[in-house]
C-alpha atoms as a PDB file:
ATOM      1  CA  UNK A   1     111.250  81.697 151.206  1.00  0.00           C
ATOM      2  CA  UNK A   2     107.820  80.777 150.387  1.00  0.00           C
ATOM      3  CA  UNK A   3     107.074  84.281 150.048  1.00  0.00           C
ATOM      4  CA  UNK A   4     109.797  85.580 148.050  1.00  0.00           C
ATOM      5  CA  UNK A   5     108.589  82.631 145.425  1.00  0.00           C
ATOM      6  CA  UNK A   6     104.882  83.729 145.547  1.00  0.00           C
ATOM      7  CA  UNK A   7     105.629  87.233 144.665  1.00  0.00           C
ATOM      8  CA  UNK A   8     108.164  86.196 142.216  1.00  0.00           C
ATOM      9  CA  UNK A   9     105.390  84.116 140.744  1.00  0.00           C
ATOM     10  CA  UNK A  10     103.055  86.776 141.001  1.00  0.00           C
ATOM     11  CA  UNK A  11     105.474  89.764 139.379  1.00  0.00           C
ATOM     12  CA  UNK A  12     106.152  87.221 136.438  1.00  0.00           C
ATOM     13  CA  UNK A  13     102.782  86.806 136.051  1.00  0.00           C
ATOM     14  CA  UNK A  14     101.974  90.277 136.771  1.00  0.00           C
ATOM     15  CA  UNK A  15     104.159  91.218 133.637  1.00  0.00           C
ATOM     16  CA  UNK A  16     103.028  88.917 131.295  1.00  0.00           C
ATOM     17  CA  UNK A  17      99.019  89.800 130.966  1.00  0.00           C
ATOM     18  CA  UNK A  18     100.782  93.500 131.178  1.00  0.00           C
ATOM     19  CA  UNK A  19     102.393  92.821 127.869  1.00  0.00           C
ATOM     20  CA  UNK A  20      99.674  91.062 126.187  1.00  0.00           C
ATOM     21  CA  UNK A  21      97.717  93.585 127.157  1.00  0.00           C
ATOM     22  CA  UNK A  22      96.499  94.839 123.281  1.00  0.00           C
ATOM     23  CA  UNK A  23      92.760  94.545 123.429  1.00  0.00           C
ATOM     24  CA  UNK A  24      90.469  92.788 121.079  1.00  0.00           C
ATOM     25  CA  UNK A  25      88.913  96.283 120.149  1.00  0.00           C
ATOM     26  CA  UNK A  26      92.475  97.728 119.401  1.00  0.00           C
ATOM     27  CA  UNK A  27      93.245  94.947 116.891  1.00  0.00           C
ATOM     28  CA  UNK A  28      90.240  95.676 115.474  1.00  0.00           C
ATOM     29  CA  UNK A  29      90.873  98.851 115.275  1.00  0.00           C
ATOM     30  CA  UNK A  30      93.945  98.274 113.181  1.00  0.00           C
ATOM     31  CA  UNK A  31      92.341  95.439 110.915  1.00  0.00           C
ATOM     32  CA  UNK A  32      89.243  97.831 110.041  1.00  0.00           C
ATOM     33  CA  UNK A  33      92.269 100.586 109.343  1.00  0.00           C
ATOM     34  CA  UNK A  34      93.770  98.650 106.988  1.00  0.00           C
ATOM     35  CA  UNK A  35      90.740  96.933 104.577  1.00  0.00           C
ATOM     36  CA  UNK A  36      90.007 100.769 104.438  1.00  0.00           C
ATOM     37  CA  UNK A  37      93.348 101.418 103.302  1.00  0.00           C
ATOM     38  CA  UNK A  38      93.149  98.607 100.866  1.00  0.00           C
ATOM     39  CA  UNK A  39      89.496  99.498  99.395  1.00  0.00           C
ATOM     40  CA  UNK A  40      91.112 103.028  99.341  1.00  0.00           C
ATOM     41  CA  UNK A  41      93.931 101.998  96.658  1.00  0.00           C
ATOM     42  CA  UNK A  42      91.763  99.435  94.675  1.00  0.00           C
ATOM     43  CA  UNK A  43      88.744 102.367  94.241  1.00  0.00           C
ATOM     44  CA  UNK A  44      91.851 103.920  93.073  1.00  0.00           C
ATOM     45  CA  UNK A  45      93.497 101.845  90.502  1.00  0.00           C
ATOM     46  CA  UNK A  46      89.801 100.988  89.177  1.00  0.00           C
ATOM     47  CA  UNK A  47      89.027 104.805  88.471  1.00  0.00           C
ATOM     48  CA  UNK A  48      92.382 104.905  86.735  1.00  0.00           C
ATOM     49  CA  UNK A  49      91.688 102.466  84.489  1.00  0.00           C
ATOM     50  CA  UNK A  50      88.237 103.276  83.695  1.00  0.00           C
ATOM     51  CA  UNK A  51      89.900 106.887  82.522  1.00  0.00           C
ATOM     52  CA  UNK A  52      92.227 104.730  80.718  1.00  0.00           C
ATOM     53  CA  UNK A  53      89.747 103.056  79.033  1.00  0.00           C
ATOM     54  CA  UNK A  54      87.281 106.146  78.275  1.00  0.00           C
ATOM     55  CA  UNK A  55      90.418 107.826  76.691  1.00  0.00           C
ATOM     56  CA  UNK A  56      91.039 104.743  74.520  1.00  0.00           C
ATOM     57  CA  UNK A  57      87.452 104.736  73.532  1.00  0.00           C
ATOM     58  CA  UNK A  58      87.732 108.324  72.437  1.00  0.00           C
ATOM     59  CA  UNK A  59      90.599 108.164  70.411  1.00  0.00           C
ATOM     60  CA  UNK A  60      89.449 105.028  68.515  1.00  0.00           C
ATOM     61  CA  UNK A  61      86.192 106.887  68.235  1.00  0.00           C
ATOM     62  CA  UNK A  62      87.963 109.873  66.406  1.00  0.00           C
ATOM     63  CA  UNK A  63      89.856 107.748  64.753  1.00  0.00           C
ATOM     64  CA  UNK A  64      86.430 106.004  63.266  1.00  0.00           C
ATOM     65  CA  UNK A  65      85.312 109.607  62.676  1.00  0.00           C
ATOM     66  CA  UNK A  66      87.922 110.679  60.966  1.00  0.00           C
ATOM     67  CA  UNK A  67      88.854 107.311  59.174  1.00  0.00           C
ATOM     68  CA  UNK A  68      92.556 106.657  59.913  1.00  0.00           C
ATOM     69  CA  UNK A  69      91.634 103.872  62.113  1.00  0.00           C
ATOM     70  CA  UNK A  70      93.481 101.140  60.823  1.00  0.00           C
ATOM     71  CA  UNK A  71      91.758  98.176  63.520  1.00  0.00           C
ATOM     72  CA  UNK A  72      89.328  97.202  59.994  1.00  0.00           C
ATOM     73  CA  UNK A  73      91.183  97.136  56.331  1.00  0.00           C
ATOM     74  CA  UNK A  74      88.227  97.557  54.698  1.00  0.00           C
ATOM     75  CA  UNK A  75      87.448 101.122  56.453  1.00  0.00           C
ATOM     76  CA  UNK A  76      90.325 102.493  54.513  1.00  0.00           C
ATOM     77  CA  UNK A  77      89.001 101.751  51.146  1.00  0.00           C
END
């Protein structure tokens, strides 16, 4: 009997380092994976609005240019 409890304890605990068995390196791994994803989309929505912001510039700068910018009243005079 003592036997049949030992390897009962030792199957049980056999099984649970088995399925605890993701390693520090392959959580790693996964958190390094995802700050890249992350930095990936910011860099992205940053260039986006930059070229949203260099398009505004240009079209307020035509605007100036070609004086139907209506941002100062006394421009249009």
């Amino acid at each position: 009997m003592k036997k049949l409890f030992l390897l009962f304890a030792v199957a049980t605990m056999s099984l649970s380092i088995y399925s605890c068995r993701e390693t520090t390196e392959e959580k790693t791994e996964d958190a390094v994976e995802e700050m890249g994803n992350d930095i990936e989309d910011s860099a992205e929505e940053a260039g986006q609005e930059v070229e949203n912001a260099a398009e505004n510039a240009g079209n307020e700068m035509e605007e100036e240019v070609e004086g139907t910018d209506d941002m100062n009243a006394d421009d249009d005079m």
